[in-house]
N, C-alpha and C. Protein backbone atom coordinates (compact mmCIF):
# COMPACT_ATOMS: atom_id res chain seq x y z
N UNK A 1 0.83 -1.15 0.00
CA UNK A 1 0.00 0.00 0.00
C UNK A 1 0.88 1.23 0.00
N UNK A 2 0.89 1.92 -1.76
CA UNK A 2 1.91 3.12 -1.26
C UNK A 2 0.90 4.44 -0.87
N UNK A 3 0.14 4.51 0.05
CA UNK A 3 -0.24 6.25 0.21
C UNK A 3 0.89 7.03 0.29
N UNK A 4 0.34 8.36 -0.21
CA UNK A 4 1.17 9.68 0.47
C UNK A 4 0.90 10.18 1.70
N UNK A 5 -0.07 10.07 1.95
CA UNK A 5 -0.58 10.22 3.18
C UNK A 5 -0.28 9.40 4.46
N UNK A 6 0.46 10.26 5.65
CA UNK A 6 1.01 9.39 7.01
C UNK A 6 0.23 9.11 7.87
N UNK A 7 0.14 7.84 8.42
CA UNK A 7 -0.62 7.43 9.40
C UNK A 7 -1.32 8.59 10.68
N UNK A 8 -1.81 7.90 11.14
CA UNK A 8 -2.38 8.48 12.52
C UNK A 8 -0.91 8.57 13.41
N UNK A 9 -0.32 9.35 13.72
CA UNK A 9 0.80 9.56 15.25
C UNK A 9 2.00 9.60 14.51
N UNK A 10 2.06 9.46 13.44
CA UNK A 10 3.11 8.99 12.22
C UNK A 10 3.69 10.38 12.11
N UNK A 11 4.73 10.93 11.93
CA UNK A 11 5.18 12.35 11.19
C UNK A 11 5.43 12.41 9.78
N UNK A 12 5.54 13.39 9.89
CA UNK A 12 5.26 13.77 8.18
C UNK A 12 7.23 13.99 7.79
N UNK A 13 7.49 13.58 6.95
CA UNK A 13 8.75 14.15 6.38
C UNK A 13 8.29 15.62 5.53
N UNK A 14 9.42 16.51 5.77
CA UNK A 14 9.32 17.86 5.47
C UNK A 14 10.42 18.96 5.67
N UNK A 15 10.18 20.08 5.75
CA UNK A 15 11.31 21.05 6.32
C UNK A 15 10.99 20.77 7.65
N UNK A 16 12.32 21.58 8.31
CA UNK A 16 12.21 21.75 8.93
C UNK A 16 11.65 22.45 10.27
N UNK A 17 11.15 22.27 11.16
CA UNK A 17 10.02 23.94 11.93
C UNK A 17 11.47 25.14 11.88
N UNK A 18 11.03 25.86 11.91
CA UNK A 18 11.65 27.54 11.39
C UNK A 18 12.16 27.85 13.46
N UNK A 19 11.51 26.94 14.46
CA UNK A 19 11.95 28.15 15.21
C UNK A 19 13.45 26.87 15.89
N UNK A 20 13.45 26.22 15.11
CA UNK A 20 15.14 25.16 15.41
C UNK A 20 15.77 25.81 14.89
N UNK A 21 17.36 25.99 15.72
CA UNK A 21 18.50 26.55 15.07
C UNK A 21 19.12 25.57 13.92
N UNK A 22 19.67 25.95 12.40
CA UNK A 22 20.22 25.37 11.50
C UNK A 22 21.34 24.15 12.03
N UNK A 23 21.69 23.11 11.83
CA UNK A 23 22.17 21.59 12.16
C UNK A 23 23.38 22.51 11.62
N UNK A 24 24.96 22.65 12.91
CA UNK A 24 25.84 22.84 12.39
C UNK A 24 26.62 21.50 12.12
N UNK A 25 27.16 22.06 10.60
CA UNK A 25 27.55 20.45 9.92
C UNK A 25 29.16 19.65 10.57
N UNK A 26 29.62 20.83 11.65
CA UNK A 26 31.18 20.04 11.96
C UNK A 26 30.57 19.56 13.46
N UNK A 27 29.45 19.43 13.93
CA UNK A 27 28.90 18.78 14.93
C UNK A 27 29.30 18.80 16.43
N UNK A 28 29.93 20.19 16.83
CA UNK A 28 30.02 20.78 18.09
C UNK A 28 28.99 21.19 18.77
N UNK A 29 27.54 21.04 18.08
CA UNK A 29 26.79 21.30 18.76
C UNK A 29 26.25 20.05 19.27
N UNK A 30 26.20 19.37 18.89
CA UNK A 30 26.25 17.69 19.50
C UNK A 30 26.89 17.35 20.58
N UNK A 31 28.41 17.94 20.42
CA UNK A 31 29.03 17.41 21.61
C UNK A 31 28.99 18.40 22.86
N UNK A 32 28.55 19.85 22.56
CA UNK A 32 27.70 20.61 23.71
C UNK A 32 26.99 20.64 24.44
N UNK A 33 25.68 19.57 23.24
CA UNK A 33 24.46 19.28 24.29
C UNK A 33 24.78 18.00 25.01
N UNK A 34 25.75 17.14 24.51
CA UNK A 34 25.74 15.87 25.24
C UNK A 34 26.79 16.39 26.46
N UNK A 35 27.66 17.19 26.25
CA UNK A 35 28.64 17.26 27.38
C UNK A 35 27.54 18.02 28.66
N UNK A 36 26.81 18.92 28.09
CA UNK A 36 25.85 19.38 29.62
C UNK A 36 25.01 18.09 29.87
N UNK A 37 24.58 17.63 29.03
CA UNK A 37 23.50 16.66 29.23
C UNK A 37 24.42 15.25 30.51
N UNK A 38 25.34 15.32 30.30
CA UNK A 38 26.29 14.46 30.93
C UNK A 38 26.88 15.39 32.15
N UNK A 39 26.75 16.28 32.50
CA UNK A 39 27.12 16.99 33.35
C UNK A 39 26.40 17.17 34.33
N UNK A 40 25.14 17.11 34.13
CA UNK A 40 24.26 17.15 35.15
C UNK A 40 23.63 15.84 35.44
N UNK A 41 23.93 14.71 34.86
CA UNK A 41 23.24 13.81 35.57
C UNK A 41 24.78 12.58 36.20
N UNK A 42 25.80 13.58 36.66
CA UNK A 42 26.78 12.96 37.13
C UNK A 42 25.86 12.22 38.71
N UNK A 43 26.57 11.06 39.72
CA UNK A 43 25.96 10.96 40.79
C UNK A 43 26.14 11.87 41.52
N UNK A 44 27.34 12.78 41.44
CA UNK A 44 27.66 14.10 42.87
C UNK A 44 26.39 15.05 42.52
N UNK A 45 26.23 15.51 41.24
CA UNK A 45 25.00 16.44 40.57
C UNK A 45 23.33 15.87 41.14
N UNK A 46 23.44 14.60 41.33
CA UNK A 46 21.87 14.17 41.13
C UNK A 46 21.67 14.14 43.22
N UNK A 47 22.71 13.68 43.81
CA UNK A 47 22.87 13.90 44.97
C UNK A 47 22.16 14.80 45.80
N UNK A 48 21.40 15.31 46.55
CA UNK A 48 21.08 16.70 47.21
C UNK A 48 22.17 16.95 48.19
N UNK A 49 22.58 18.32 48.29
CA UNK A 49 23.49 18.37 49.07
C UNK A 49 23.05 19.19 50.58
N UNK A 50 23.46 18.62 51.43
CA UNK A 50 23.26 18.51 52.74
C UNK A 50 23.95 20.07 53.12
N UNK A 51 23.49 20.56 54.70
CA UNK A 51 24.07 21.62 55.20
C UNK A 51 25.37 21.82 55.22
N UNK A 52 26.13 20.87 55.74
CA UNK A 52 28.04 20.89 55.98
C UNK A 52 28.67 20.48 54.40
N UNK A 53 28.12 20.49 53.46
CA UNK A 53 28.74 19.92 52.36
C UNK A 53 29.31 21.42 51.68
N UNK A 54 30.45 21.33 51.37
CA UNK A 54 30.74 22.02 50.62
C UNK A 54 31.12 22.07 48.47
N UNK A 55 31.47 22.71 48.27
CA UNK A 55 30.66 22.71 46.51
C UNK A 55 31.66 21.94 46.64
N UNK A 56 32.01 21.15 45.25
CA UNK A 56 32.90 20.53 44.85
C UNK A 56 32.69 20.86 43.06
N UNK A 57 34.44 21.08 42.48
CA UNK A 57 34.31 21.36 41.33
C UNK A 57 34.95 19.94 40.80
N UNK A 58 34.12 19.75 39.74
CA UNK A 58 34.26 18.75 38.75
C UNK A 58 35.91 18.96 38.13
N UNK A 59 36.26 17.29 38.42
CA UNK A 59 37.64 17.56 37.39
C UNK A 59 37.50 17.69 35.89
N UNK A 60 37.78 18.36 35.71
CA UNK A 60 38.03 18.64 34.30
C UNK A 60 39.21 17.76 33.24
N UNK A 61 38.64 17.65 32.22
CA UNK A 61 40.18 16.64 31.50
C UNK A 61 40.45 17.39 30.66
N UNK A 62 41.34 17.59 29.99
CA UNK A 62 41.64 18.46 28.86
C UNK A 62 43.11 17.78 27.89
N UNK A 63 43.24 18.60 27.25
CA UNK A 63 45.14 18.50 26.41
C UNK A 63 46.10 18.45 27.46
N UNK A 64 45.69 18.97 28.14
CA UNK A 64 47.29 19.77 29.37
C UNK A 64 47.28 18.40 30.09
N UNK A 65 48.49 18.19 30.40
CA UNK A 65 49.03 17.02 31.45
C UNK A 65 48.68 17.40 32.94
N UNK A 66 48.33 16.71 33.64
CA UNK A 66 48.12 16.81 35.09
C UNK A 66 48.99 15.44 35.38
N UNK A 67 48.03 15.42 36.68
CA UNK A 67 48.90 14.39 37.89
C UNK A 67 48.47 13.11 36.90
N UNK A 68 47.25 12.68 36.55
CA UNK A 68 47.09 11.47 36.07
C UNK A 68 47.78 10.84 34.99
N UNK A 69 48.61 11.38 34.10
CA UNK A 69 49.04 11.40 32.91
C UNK A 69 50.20 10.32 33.52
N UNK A 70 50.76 9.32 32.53
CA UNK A 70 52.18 8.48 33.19
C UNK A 70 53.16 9.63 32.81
N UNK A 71 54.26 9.55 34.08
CA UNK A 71 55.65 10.45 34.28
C UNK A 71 56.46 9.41 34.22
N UNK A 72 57.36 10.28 33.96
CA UNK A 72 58.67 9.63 33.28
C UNK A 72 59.32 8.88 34.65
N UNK A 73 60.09 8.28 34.85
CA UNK A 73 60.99 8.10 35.90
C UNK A 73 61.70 9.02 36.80
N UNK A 74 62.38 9.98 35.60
CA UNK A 74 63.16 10.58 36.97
C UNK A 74 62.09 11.85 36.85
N UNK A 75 61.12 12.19 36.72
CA UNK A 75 60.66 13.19 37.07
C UNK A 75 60.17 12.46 38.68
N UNK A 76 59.32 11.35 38.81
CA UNK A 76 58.94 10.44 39.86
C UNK A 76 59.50 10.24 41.01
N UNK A 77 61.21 9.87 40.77
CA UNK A 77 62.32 10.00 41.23
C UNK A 77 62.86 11.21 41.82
N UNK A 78 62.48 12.18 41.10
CA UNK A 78 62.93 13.61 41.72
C UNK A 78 62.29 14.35 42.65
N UNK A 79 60.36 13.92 42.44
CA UNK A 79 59.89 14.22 43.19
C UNK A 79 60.02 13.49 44.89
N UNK A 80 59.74 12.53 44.75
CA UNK A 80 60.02 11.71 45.87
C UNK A 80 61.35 12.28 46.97
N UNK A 81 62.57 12.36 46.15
CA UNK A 81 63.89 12.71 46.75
C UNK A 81 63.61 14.21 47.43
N UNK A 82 62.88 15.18 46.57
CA UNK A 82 62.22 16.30 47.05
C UNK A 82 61.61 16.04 48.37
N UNK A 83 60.67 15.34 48.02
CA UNK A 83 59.66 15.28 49.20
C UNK A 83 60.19 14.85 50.81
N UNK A 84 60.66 13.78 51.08
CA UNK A 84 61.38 13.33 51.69
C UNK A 84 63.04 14.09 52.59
N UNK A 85 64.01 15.09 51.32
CA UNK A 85 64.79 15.66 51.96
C UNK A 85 66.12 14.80 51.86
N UNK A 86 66.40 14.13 50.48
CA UNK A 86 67.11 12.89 50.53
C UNK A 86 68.09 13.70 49.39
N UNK A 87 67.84 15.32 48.94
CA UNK A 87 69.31 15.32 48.23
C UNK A 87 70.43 15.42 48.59
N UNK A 88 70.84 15.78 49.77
CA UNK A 88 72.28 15.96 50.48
C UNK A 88 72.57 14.78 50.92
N UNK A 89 71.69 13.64 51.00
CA UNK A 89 72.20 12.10 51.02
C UNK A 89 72.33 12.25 49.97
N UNK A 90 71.93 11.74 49.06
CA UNK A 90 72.49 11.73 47.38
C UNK A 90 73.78 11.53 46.91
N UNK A 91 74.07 13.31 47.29
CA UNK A 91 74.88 14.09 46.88
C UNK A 91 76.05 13.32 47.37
N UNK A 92 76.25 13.43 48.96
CA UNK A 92 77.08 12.73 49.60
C UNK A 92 77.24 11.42 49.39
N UNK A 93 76.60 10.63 49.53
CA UNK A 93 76.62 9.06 48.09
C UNK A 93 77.52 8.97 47.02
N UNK A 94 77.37 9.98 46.22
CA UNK A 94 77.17 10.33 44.89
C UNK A 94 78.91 10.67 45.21
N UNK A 95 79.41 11.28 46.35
CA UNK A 95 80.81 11.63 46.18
C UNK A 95 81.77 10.54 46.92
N UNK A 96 81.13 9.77 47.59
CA UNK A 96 81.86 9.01 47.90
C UNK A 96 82.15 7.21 46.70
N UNK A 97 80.89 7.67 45.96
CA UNK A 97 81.19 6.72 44.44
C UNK A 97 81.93 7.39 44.26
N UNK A 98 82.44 8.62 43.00
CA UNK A 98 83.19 9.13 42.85
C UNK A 98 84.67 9.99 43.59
N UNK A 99 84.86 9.05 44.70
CA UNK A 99 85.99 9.44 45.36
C UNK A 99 87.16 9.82 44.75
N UNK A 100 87.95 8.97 44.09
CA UNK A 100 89.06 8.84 43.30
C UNK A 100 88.91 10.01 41.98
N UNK A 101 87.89 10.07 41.41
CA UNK A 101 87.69 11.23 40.66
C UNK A 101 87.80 12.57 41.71
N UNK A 102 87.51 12.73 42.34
CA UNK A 102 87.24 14.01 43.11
C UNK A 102 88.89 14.16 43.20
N UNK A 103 89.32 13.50 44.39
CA UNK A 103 90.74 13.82 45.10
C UNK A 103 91.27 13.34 44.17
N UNK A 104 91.73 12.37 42.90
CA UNK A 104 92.48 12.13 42.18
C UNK A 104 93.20 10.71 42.90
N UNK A 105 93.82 9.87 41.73
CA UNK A 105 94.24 8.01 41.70
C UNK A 105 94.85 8.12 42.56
N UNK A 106 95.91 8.76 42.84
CA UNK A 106 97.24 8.41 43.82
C UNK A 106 96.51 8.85 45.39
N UNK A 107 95.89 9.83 45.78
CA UNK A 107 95.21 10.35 47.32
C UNK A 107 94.46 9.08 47.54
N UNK A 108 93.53 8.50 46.47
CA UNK A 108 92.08 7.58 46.88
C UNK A 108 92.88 6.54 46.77
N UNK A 109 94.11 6.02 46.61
CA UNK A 109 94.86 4.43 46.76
C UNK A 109 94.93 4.21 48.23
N UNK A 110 95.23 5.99 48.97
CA UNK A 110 95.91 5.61 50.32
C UNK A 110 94.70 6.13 51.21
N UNK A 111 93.78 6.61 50.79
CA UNK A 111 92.19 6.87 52.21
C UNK A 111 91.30 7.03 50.97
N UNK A 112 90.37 6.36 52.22
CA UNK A 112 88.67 6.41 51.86
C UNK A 112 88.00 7.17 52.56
N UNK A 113 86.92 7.86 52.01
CA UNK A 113 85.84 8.53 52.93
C UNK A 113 85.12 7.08 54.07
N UNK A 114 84.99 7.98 54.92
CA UNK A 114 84.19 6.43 56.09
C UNK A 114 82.77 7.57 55.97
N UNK A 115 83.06 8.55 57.24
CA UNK A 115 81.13 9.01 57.05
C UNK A 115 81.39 10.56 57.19
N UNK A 116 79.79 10.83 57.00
CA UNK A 116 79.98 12.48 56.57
C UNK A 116 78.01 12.73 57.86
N UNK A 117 78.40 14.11 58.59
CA UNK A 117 77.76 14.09 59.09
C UNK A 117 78.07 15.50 59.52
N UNK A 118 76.86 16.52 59.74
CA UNK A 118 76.80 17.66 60.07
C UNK A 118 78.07 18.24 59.82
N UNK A 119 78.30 18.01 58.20
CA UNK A 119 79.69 19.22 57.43
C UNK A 119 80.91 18.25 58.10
N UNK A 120 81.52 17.26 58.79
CA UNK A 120 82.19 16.90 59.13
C UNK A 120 82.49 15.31 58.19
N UNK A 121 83.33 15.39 57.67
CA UNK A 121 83.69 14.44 57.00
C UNK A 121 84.99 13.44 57.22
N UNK A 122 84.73 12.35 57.81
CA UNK A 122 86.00 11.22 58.27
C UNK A 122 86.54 10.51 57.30
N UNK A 123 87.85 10.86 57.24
CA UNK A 123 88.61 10.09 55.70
C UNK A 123 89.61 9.17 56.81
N UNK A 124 89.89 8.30 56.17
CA UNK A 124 90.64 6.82 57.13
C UNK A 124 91.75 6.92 55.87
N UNK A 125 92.75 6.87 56.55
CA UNK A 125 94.11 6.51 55.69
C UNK A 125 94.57 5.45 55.84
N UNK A 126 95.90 4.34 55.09
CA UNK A 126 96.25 3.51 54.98
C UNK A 126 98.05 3.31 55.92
N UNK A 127 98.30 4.59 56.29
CA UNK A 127 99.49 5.18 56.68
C UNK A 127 99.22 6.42 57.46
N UNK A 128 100.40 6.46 58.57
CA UNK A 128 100.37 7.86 59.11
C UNK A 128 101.14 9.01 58.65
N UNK A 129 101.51 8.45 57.21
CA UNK A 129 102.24 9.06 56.74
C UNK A 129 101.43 9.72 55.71
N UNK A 130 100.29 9.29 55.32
CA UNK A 130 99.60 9.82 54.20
C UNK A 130 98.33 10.03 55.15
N UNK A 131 98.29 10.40 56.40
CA UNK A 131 97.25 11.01 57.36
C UNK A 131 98.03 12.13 57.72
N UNK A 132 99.51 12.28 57.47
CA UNK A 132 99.84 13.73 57.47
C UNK A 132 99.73 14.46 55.98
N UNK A 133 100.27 13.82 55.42
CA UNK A 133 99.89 14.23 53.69
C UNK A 133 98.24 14.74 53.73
N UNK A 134 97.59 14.11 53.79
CA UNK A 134 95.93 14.76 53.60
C UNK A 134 95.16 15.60 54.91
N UNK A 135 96.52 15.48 55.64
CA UNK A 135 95.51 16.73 56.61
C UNK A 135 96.13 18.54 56.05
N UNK A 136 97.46 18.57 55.40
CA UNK A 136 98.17 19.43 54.80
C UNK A 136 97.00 19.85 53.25
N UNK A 137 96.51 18.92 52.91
CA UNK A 137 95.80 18.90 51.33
C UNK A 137 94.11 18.80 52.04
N UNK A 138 93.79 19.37 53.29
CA UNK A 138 92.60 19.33 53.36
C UNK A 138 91.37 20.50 53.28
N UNK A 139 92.41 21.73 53.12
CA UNK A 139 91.58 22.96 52.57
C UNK A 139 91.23 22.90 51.30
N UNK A 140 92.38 22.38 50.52
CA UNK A 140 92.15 22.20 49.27
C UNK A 140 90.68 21.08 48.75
N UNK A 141 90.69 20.23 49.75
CA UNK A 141 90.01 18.71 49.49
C UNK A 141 88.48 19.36 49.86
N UNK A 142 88.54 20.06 51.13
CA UNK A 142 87.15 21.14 51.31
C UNK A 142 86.60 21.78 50.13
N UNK A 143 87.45 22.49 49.46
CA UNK A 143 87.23 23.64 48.35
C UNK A 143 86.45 22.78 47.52
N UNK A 144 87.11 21.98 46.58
CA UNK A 144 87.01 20.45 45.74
C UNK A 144 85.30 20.27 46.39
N UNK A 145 85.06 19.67 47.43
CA UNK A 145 83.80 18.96 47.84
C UNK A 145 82.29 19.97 47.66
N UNK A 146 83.27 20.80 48.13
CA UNK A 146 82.01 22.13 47.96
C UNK A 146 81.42 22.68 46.78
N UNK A 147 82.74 22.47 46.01
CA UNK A 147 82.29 22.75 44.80
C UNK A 147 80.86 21.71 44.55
N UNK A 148 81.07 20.65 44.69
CA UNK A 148 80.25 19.13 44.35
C UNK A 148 79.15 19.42 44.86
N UNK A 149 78.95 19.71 46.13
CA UNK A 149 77.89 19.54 47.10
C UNK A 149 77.02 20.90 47.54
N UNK A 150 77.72 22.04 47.06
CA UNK A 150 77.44 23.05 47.42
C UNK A 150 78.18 23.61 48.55
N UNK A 151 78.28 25.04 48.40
CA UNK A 151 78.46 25.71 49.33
C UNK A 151 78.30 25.72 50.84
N UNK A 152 79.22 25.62 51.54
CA UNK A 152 78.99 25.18 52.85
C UNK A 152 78.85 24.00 53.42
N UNK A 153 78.55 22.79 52.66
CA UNK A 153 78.19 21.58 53.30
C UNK A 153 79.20 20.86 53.81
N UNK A 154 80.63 20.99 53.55
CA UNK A 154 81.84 20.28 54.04
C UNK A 154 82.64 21.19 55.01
N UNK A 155 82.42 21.17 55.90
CA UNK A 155 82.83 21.99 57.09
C UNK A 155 84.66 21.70 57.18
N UNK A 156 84.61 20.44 57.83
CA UNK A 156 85.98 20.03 58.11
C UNK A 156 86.62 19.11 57.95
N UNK A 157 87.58 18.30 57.75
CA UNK A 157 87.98 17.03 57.23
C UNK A 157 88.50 16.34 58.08
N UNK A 158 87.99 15.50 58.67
CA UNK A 158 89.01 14.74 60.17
C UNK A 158 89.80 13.43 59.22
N UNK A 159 90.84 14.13 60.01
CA UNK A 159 91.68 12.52 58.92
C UNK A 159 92.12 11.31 60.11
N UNK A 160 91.58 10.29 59.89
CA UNK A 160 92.26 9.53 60.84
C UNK A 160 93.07 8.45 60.52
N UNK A 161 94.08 8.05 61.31
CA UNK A 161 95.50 7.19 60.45
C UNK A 161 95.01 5.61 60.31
N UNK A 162 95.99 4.50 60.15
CA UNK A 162 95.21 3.28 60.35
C UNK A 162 94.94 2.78 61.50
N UNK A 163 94.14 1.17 60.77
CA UNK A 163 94.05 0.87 62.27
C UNK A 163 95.07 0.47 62.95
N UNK A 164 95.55 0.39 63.76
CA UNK A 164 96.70 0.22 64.60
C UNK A 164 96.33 -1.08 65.63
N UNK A 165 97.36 -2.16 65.96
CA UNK A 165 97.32 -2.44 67.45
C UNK A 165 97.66 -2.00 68.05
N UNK A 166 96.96 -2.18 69.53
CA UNK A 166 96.75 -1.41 70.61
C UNK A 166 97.94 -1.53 71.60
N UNK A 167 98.38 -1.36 72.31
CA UNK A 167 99.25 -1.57 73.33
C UNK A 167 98.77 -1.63 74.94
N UNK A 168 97.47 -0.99 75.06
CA UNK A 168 97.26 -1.06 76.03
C UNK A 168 96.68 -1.71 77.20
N UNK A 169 96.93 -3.24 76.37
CA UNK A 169 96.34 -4.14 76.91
C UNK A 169 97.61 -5.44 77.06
N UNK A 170 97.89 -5.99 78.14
CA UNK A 170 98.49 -7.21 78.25
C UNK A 170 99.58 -7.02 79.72
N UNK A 171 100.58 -8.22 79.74
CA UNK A 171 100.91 -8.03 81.00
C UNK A 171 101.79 -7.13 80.61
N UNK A 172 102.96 -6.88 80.06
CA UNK A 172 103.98 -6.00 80.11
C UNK A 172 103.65 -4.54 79.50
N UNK A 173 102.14 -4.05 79.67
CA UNK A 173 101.85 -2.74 79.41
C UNK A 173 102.30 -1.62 80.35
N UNK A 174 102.67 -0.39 80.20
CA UNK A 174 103.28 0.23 80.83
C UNK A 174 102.14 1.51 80.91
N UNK A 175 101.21 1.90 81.88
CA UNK A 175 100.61 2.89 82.20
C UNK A 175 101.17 4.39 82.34
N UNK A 176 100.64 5.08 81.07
CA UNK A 176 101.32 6.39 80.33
C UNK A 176 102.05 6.15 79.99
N UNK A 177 102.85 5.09 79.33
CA UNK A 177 103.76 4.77 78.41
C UNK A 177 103.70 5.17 76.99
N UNK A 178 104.74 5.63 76.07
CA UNK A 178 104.63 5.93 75.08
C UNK A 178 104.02 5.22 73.41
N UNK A 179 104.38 3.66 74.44
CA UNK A 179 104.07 2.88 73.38
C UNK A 179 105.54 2.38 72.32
N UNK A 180 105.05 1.63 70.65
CA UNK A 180 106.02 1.21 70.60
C UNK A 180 107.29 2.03 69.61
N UNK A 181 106.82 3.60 69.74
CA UNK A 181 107.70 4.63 68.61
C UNK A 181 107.43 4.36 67.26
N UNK A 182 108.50 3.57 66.53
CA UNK A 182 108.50 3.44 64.94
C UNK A 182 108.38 2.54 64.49
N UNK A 183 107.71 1.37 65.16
CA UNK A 183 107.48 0.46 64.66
C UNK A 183 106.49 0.30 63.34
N UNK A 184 105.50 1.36 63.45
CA UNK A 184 104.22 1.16 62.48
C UNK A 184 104.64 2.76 61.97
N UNK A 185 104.18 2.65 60.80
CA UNK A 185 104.07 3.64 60.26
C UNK A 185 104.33 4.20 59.22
């Protein structure tokens, strides 16, 4: 049955009614009405909000990177070390890897850094002969660190010689005795 004529409840194909705005053809108006249309029937929106509640603004997503976006490593890394207060550990880490670079091959054969603590830094020598050598080269060895670490952070350099045996223990010890002179050293 082809009539021209449309049913009962049926619409008619035709123009359009005159008081609709013209269908823009790159279809932003589509995604206008759906983005409010989606905006208000979020659950926080449909919610009634109570006396103590305060507004809350919708996150927004956009182009721009925020917190959610994946970060790189050392941005992650950097923050953390930030947060925490862990760059002057680092740093100090970071120079006692690079010992031998800092002071140079022949100083780092004969002492190692041991620990570093409120600007005070303990270097252990292999000889008391090269615990006089690096207490003579320790303004210099300051200058050097500071550069690394910044300004101010290496106060003073305690040099201490090796380990030694003791003398002050056994039967033939002599109380305020000098000990054994040149034997070590």
């Amino acid at each position: 049955m082809s009539s021209e004529r449309p049913e009962e409840g049926e619409e008619r194909p035709g123009p359009e009614p005159s008081h609709l705005p013209e269908h823009d053809p790159d279809g932003l108006d589509l995604a206008r009405s759906l983005t409010r249309a989606t905006s208000k029937s979020t659950p926080a929106a449909r919610r009634p909000r109570r006396s103590g509640d305060r507004p809350t603004r919708a996150r927004v997503t956009g182009a721009h990177p925020d917190d959610r976006d994946p970060q790189t490593l050392d941005s992650t890394l950097g923050r953390l070390v930030a947060e925490h207060g862990w760059e002057l550990d680092l740093r100090v880490q970071g120079v006692f890897g690079r010992w031998a670079e800092l002071v140079g091959a022949e100083v780092a054969q004969h002492c190692t850094p041991e620990t570093f603590a409120d600007g005070r830094l303990v270097v252990r020598t292999d000889s008391t002969a090269w615990a006089t050598q690096l207490r003579l080269l320790a303004p210099t060895l300051v200058r050097r660190l500071n550069e690394e670490l910044g300004h101010g952070t290496v106060a003073v350099i305690e040099v201490l010689g090796p380990h030694l045996p003791t003398w002050k223990k056994g039967p033939r010890s002599v109380r305020d005795g000098r000990g054994p002179r040149d034997t070590y050293g």
